[in-house]
PDB file of N, CA and C in Angstrom:
ATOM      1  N   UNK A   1      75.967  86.651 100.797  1.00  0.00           N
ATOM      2  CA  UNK A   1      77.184  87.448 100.740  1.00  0.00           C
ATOM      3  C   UNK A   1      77.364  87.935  99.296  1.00  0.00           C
ATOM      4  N   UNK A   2      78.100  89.260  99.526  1.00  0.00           N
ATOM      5  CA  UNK A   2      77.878  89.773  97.716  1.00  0.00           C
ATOM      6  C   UNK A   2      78.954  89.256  97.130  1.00  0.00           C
ATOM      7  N   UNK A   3      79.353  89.891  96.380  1.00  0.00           N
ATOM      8  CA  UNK A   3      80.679  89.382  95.337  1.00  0.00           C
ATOM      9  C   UNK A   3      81.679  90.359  96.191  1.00  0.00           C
ATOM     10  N   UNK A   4      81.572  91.340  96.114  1.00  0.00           N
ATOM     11  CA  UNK A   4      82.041  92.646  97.239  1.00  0.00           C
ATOM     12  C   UNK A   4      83.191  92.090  98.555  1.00  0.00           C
ATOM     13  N   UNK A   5      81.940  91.859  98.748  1.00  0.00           N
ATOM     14  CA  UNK A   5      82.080  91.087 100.379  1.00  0.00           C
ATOM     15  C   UNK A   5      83.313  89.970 100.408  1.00  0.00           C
ATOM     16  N   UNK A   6      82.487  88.968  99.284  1.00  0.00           N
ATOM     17  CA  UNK A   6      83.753  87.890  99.568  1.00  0.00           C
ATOM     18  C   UNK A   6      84.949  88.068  99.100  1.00  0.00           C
ATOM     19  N   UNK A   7      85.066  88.909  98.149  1.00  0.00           N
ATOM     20  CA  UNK A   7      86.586  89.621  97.572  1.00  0.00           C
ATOM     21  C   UNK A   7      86.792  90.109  98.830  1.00  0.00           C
ATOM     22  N   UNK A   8      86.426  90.996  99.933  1.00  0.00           N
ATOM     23  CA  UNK A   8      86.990  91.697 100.653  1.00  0.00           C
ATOM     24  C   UNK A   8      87.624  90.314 101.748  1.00  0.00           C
ATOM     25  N   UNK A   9      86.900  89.337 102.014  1.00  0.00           N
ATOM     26  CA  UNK A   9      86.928  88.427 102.827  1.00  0.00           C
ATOM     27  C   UNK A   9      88.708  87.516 101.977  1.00  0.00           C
ATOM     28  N   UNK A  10      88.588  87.366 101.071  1.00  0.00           N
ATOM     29  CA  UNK A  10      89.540  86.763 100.288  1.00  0.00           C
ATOM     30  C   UNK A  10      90.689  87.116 100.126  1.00  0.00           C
ATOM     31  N   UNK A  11      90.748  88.739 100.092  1.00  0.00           N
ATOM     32  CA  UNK A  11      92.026  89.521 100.039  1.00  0.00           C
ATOM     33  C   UNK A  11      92.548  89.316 100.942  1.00  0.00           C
ATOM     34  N   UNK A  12      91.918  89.630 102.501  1.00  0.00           N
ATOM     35  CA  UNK A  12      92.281  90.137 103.877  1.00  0.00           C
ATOM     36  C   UNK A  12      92.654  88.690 104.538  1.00  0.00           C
ATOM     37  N   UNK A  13      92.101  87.468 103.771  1.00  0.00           N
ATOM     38  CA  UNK A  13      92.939  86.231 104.268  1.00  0.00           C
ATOM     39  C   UNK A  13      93.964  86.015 103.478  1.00  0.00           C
ATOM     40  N   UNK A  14      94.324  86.552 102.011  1.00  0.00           N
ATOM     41  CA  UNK A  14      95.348  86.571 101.478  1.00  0.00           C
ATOM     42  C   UNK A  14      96.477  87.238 101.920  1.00  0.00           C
ATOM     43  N   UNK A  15      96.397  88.528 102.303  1.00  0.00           N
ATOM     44  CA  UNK A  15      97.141  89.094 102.938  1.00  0.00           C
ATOM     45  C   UNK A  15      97.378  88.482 104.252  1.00  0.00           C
ATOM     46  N   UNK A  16      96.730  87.979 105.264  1.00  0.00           N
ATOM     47  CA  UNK A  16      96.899  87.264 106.104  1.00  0.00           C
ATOM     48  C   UNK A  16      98.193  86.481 106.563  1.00  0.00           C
ATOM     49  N   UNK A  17      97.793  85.599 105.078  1.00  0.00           N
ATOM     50  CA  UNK A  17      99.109  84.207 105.154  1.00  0.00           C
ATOM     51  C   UNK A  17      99.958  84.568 103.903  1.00  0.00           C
ATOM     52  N   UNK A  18     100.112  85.763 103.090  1.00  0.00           N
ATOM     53  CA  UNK A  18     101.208  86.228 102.123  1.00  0.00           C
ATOM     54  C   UNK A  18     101.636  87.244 102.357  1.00  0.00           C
ATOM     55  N   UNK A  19     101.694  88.059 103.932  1.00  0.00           N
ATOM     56  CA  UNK A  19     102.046  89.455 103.966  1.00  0.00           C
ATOM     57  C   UNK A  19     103.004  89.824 103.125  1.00  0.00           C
ATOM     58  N   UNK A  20     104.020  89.413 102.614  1.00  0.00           N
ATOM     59  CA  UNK A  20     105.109  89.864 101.727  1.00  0.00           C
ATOM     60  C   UNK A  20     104.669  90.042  99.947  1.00  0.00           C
ATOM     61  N   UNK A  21     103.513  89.508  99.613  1.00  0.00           N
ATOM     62  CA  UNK A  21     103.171  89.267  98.335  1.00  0.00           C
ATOM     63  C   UNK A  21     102.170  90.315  97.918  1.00  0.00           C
ATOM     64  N   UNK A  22     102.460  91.625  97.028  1.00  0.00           N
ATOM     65  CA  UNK A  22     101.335  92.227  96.733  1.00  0.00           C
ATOM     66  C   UNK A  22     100.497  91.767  95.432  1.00  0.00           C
ATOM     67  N   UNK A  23      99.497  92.353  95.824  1.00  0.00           N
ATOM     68  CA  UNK A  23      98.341  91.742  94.679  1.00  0.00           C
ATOM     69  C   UNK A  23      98.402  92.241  93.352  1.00  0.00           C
ATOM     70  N   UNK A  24      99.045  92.876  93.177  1.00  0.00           N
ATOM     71  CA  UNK A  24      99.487  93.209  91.623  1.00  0.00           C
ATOM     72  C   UNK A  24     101.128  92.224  91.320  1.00  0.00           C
ATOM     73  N   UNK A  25     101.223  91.535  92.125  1.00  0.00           N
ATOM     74  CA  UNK A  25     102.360  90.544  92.164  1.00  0.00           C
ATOM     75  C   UNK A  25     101.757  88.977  91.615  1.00  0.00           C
ATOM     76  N   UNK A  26     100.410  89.220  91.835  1.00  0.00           N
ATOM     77  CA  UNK A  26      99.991  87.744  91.544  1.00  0.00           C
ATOM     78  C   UNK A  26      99.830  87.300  89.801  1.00  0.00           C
ATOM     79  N   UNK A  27     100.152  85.992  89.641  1.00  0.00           N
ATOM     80  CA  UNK A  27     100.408  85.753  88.244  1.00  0.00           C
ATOM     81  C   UNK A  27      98.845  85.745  87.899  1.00  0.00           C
ATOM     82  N   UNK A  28      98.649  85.603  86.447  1.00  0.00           N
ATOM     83  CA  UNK A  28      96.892  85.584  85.539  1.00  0.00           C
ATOM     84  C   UNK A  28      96.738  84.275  85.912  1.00  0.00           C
ATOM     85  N   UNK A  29      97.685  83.212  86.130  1.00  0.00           N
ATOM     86  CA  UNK A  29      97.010  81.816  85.841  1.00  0.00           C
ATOM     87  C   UNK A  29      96.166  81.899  87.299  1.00  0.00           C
ATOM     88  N   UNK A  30      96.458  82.633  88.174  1.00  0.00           N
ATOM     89  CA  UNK A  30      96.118  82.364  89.785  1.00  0.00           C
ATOM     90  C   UNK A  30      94.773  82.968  89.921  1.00  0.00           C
ATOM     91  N   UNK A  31      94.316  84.422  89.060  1.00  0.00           N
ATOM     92  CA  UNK A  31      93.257  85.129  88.878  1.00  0.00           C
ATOM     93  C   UNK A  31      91.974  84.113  87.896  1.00  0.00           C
ATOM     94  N   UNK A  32      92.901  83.425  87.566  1.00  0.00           N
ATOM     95  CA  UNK A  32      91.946  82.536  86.099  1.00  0.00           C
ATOM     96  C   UNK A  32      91.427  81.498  86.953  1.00  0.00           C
ATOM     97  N   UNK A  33      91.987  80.787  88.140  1.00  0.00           N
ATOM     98  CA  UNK A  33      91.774  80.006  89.011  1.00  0.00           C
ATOM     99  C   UNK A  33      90.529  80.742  89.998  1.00  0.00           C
ATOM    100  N   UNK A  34      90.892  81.945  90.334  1.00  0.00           N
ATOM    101  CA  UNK A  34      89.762  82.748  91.551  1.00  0.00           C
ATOM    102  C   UNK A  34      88.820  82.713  90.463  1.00  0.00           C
ATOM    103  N   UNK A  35      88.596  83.017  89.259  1.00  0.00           N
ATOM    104  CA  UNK A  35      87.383  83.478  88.516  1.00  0.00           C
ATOM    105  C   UNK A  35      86.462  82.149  88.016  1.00  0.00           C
ATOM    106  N   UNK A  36      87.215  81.033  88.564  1.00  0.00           N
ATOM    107  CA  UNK A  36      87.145  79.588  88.085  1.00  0.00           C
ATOM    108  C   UNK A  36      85.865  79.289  89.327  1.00  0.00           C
ATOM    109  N   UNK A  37      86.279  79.990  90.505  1.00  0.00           N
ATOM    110  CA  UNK A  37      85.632  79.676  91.636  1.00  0.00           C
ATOM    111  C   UNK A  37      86.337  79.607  92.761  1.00  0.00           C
ATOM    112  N   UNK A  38      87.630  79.332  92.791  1.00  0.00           N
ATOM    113  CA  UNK A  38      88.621  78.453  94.216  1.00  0.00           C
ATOM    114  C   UNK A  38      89.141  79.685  94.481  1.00  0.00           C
ATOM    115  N   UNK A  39      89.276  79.661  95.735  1.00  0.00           N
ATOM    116  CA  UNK A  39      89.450  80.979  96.264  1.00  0.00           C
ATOM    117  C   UNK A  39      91.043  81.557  96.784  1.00  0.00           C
ATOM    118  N   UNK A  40      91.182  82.537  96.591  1.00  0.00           N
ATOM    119  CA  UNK A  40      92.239  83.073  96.605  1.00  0.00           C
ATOM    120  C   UNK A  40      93.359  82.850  97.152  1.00  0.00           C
ATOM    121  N   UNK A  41      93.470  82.592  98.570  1.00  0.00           N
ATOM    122  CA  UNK A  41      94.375  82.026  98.819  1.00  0.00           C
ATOM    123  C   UNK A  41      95.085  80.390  98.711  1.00  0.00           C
ATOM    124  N   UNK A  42      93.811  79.678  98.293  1.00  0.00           N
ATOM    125  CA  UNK A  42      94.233  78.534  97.618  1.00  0.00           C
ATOM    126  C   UNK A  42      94.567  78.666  96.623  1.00  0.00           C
ATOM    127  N   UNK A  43      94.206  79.023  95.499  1.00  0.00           N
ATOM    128  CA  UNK A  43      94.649  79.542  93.901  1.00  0.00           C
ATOM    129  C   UNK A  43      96.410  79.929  94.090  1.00  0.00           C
ATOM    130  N   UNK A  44      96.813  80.881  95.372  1.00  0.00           N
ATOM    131  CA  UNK A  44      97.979  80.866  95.400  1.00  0.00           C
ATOM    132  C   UNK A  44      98.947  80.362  96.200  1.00  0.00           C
ATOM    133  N   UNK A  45      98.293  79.203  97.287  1.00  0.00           N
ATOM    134  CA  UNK A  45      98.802  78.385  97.637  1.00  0.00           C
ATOM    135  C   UNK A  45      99.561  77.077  96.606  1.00  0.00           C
ATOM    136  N   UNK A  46      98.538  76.693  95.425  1.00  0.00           N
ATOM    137  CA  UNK A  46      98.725  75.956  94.564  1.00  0.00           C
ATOM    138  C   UNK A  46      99.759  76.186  93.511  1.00  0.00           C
ATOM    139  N   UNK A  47      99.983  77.527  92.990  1.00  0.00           N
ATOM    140  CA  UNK A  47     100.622  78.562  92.428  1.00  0.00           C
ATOM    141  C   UNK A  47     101.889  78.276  92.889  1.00  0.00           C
ATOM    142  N   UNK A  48     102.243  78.284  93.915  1.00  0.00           N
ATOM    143  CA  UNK A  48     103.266  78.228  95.398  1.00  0.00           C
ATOM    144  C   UNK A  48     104.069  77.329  95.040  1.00  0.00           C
ATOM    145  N   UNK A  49     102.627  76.001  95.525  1.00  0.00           N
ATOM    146  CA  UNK A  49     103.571  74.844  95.477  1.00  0.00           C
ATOM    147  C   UNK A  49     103.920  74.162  94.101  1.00  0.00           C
ATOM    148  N   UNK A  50     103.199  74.603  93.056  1.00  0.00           N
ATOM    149  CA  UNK A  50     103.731  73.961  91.688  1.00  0.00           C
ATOM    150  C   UNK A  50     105.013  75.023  91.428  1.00  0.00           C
ATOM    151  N   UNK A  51     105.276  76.047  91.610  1.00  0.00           N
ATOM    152  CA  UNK A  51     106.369  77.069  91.380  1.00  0.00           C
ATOM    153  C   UNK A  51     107.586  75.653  92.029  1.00  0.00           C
ATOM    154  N   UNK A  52     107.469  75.997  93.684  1.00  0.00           N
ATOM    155  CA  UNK A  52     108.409  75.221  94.607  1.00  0.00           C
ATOM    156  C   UNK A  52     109.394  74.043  93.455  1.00  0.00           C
ATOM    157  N   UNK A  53     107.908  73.355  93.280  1.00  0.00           N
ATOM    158  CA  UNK A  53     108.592  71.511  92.471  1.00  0.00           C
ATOM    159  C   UNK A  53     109.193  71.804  91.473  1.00  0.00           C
ATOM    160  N   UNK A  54     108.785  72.734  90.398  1.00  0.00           N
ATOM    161  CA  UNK A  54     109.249  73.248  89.199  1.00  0.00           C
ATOM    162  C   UNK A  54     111.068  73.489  89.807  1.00  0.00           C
ATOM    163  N   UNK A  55     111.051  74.355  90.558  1.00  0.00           N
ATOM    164  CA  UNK A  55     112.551  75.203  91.122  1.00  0.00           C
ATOM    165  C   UNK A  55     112.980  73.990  91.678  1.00  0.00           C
ATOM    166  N   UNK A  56     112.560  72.696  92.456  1.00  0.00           N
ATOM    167  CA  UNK A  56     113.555  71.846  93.230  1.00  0.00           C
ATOM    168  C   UNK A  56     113.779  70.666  92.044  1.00  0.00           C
ATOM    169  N   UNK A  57     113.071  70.526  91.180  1.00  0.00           N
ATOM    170  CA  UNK A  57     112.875  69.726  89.538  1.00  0.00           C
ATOM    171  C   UNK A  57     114.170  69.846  89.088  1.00  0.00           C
ATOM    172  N   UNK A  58     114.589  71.443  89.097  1.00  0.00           N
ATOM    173  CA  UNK A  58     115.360  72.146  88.144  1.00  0.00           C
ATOM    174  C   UNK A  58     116.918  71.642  88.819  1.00  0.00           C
ATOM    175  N   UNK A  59     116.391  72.161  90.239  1.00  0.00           N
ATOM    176  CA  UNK A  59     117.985  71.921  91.386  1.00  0.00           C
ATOM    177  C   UNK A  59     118.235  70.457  91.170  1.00  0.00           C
ATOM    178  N   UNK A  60     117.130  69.829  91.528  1.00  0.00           N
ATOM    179  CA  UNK A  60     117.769  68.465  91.467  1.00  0.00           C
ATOM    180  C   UNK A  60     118.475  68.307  89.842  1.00  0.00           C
ATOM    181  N   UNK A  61     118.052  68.136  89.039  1.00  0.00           N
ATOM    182  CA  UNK A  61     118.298  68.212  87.741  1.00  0.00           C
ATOM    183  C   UNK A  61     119.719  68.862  87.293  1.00  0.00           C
ATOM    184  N   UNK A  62     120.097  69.760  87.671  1.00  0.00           N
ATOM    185  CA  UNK A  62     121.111  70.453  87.683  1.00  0.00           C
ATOM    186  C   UNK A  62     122.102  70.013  88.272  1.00  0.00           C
ATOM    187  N   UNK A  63     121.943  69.426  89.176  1.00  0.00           N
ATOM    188  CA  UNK A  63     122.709  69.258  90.203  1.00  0.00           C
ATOM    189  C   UNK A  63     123.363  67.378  89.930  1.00  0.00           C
ATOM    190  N   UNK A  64     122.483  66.585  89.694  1.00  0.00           N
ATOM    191  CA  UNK A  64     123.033  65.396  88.444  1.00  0.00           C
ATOM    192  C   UNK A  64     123.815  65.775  87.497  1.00  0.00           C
ATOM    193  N   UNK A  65     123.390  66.751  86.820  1.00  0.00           N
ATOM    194  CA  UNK A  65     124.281  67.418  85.612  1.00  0.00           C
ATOM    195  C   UNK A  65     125.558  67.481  85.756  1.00  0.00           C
ATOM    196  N   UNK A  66     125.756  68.041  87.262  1.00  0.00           N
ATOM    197  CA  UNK A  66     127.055  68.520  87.490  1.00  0.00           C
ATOM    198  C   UNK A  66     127.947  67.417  88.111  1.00  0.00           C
ATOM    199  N   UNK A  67     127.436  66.560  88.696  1.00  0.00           N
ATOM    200  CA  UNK A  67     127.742  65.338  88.640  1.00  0.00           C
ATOM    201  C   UNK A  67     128.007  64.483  87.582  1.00  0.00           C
ATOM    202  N   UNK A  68     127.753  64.707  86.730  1.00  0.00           N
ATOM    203  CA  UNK A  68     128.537  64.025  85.250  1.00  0.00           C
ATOM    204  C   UNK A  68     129.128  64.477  84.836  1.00  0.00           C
ATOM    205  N   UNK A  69     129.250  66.254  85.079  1.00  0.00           N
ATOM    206  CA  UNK A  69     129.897  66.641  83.854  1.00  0.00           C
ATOM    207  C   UNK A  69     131.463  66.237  84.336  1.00  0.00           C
ATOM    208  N   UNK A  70     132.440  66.543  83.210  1.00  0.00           N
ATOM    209  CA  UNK A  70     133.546  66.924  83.513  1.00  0.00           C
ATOM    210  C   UNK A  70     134.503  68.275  83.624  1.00  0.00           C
ATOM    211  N   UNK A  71     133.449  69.113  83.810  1.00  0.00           N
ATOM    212  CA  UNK A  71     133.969  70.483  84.538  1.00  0.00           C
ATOM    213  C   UNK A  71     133.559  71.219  83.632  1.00  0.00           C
ATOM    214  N   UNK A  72     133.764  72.500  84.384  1.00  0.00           N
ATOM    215  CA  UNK A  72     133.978  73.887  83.200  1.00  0.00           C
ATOM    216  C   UNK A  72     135.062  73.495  82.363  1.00  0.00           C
ATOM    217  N   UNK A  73     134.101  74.430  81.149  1.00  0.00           N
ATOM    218  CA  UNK A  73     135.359  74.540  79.687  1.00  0.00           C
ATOM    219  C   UNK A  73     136.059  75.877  80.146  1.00  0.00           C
ATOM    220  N   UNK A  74     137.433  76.051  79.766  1.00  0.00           N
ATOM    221  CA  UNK A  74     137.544  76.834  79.869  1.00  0.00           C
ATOM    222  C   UNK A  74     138.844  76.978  78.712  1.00  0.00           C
ATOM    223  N   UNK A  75     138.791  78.154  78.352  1.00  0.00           N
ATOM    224  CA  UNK A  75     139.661  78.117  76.980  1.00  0.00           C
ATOM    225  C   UNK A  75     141.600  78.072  77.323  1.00  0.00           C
ATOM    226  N   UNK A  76     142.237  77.705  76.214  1.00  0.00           N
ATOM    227  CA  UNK A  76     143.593  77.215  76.813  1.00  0.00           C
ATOM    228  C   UNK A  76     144.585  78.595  77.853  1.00  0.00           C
ATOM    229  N   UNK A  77     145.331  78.619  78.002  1.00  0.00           N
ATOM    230  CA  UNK A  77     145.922  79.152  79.168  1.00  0.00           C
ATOM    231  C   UNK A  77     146.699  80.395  77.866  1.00  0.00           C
ATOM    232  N   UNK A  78     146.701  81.647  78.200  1.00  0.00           N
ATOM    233  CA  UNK A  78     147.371  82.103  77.566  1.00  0.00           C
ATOM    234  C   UNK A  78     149.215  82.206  77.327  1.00  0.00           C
ATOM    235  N   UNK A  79     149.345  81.491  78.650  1.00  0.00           N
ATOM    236  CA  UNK A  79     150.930  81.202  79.090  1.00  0.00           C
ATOM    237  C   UNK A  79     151.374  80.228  79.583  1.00  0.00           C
ATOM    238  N   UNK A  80     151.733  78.999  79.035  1.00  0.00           N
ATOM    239  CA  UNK A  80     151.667  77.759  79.987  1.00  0.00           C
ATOM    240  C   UNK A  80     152.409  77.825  81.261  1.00  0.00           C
ATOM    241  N   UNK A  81     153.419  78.568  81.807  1.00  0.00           N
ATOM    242  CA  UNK A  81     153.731  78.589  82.491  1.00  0.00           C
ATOM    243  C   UNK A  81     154.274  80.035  83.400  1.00  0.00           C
ATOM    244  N   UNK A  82     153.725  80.379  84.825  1.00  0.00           N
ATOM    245  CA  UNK A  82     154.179  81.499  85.245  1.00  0.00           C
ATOM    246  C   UNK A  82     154.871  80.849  86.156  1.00  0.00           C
ATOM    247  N   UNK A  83     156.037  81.505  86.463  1.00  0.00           N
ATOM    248  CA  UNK A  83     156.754  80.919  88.026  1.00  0.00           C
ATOM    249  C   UNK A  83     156.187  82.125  89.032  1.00  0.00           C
ATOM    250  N   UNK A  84     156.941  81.232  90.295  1.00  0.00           N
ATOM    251  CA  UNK A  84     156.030  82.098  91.725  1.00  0.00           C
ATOM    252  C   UNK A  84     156.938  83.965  91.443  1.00  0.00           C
ATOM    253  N   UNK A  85     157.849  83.747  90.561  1.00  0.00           N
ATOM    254  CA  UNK A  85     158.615  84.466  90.647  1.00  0.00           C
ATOM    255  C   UNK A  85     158.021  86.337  89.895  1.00  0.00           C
ATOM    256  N   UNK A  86     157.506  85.382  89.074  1.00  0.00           N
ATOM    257  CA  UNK A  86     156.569  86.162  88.045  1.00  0.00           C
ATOM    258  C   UNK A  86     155.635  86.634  88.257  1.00  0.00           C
ATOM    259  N   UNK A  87     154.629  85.987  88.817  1.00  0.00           N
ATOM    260  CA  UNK A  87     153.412  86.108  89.864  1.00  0.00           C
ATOM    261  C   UNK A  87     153.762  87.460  90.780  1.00  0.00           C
ATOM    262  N   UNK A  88     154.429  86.953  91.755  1.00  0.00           N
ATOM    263  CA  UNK A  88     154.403  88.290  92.440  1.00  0.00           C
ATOM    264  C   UNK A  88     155.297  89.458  92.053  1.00  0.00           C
ATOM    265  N   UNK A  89     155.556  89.780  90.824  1.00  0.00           N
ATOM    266  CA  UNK A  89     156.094  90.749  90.576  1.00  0.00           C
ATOM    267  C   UNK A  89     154.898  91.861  89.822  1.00  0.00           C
ATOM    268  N   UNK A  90     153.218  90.502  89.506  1.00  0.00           N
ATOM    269  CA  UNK A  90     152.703  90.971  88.931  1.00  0.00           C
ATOM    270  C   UNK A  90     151.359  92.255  89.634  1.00  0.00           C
ATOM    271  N   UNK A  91     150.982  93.127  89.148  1.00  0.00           N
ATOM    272  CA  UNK A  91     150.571  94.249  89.777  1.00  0.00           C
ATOM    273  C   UNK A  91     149.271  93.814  90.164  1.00  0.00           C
ATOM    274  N   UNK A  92     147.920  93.811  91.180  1.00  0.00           N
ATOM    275  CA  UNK A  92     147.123  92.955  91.159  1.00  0.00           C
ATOM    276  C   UNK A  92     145.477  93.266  89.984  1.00  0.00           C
ATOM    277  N   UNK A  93     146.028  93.910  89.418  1.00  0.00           N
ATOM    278  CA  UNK A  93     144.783  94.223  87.832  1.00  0.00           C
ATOM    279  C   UNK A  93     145.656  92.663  87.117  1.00  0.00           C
ATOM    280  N   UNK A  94     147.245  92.664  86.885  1.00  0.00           N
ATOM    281  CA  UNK A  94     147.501  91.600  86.036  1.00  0.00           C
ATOM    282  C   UNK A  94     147.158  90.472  86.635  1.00  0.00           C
ATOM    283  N   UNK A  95     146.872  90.287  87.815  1.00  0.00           N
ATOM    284  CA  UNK A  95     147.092  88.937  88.347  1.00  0.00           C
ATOM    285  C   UNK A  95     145.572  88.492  88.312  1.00  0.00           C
ATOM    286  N   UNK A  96     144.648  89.167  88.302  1.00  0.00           N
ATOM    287  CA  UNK A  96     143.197  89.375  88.254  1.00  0.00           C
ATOM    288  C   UNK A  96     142.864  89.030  86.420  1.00  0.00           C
ATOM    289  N   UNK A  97     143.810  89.564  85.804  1.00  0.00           N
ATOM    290  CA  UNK A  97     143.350  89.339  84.280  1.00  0.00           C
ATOM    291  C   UNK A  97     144.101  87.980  84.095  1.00  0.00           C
ATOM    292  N   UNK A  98     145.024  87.617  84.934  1.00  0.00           N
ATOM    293  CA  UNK A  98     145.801  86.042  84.615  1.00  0.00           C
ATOM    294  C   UNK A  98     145.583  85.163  85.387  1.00  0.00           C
ATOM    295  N   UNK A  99     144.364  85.377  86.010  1.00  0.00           N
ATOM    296  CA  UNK A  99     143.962  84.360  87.199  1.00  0.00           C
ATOM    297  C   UNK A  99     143.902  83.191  86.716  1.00  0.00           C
ATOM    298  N   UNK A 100     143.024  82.615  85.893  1.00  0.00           N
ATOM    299  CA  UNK A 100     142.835  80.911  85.376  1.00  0.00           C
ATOM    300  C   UNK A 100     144.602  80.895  85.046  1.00  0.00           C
ATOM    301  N   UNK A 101     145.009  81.887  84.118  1.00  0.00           N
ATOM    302  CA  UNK A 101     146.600  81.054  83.982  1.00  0.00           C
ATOM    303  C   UNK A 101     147.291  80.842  85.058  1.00  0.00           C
ATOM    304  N   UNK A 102     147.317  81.755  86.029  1.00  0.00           N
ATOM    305  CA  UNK A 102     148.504  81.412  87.165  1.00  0.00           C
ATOM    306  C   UNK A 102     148.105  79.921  88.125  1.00  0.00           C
ATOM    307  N   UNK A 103     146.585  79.863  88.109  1.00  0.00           N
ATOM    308  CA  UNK A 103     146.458  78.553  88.897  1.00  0.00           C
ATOM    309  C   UNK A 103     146.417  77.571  88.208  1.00  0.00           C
ATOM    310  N   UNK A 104     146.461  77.401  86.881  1.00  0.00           N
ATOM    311  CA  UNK A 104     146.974  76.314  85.689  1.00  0.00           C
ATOM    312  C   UNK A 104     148.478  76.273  86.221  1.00  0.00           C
ATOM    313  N   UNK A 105     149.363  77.638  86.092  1.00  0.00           N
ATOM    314  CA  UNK A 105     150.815  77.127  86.490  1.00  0.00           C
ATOM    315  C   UNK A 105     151.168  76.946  87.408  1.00  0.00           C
ATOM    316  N   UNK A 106     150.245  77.024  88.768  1.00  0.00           N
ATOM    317  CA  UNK A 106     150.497  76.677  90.177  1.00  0.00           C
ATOM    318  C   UNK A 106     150.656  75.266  90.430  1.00  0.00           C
ATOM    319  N   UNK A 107     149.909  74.476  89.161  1.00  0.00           N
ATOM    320  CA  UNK A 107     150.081  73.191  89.145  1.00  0.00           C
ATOM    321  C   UNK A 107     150.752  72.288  88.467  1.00  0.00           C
ATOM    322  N   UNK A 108     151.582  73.248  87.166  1.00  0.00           N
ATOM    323  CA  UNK A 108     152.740  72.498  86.671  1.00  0.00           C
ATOM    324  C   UNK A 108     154.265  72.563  87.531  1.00  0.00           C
ATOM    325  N   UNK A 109     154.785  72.241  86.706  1.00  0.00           N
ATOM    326  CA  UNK A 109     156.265  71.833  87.261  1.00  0.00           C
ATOM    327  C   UNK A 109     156.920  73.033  87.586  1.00  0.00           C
ATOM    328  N   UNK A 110     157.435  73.224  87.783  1.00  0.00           N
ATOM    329  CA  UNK A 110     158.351  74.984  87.007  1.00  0.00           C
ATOM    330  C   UNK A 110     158.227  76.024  88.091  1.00  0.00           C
ATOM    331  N   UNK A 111     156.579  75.992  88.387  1.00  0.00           N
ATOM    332  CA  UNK A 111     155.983  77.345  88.985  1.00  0.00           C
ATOM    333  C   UNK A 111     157.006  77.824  90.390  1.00  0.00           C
ATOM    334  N   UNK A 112     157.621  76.904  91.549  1.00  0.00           N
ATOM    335  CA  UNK A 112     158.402  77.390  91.787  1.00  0.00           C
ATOM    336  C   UNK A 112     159.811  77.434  91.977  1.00  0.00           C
ATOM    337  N   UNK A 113     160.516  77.089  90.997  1.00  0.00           N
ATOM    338  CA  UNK A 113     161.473  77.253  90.437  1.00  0.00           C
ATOM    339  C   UNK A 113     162.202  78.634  90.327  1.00  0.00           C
TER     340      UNK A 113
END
């Protein structure tokens, strides 16, 4: 079999089991692997699954993180307190630019008063 040949044989099973993946999509490390010898659709089967662990590495990882943390920062309230009264008088661009404040004062004392 030529070199020809088995590229043609290699693509057409690549395409096979990656219909969604074009071949100018494939990374160098995966081409450095075919030129290594291992053939194409293994090169990006492997590709695949080290990508996968890397991304569920990250989720899991992240996802502990957020489990410790103690929340978003978020900077102080520009108004400590809006009442319900205030709120809806407000036009909804203001209520959109005072969102973190009004649900800061939804939870103090005052708000409906």
């Amino acid at each position: 079999m030529t070199k020809e040949q088995r590229a043609e044989l290699e693509i057409a099973e690549f395409t096979r089991l990656y219909p969604d993946t074009e071949l100018d999509g494939i990374p160098v490390s995966v081409w450095e692997r075919v030129k290594a010898g291992e053939k194409l659709a293994d090169a990006y089967g492997s590709y695949e699954k080290e990508r996968k662990k890397r991304y569920d590495d990250a989720r899991k990882t992240n996802e502990e993180n957020a489990a410790s943390s103690s929340g978003r920062v978020t900077g102080a309230p520009k108004k400590a307190i809006y009442t319900a009264s205030e709120v809806a008088a407000m036009s909804g661009k203001e209520v959109a630019e005072n969102y973190d404040d009004i649900l800061y004062s939804m939870n103090s004392k005052g708000f409906y008063n």
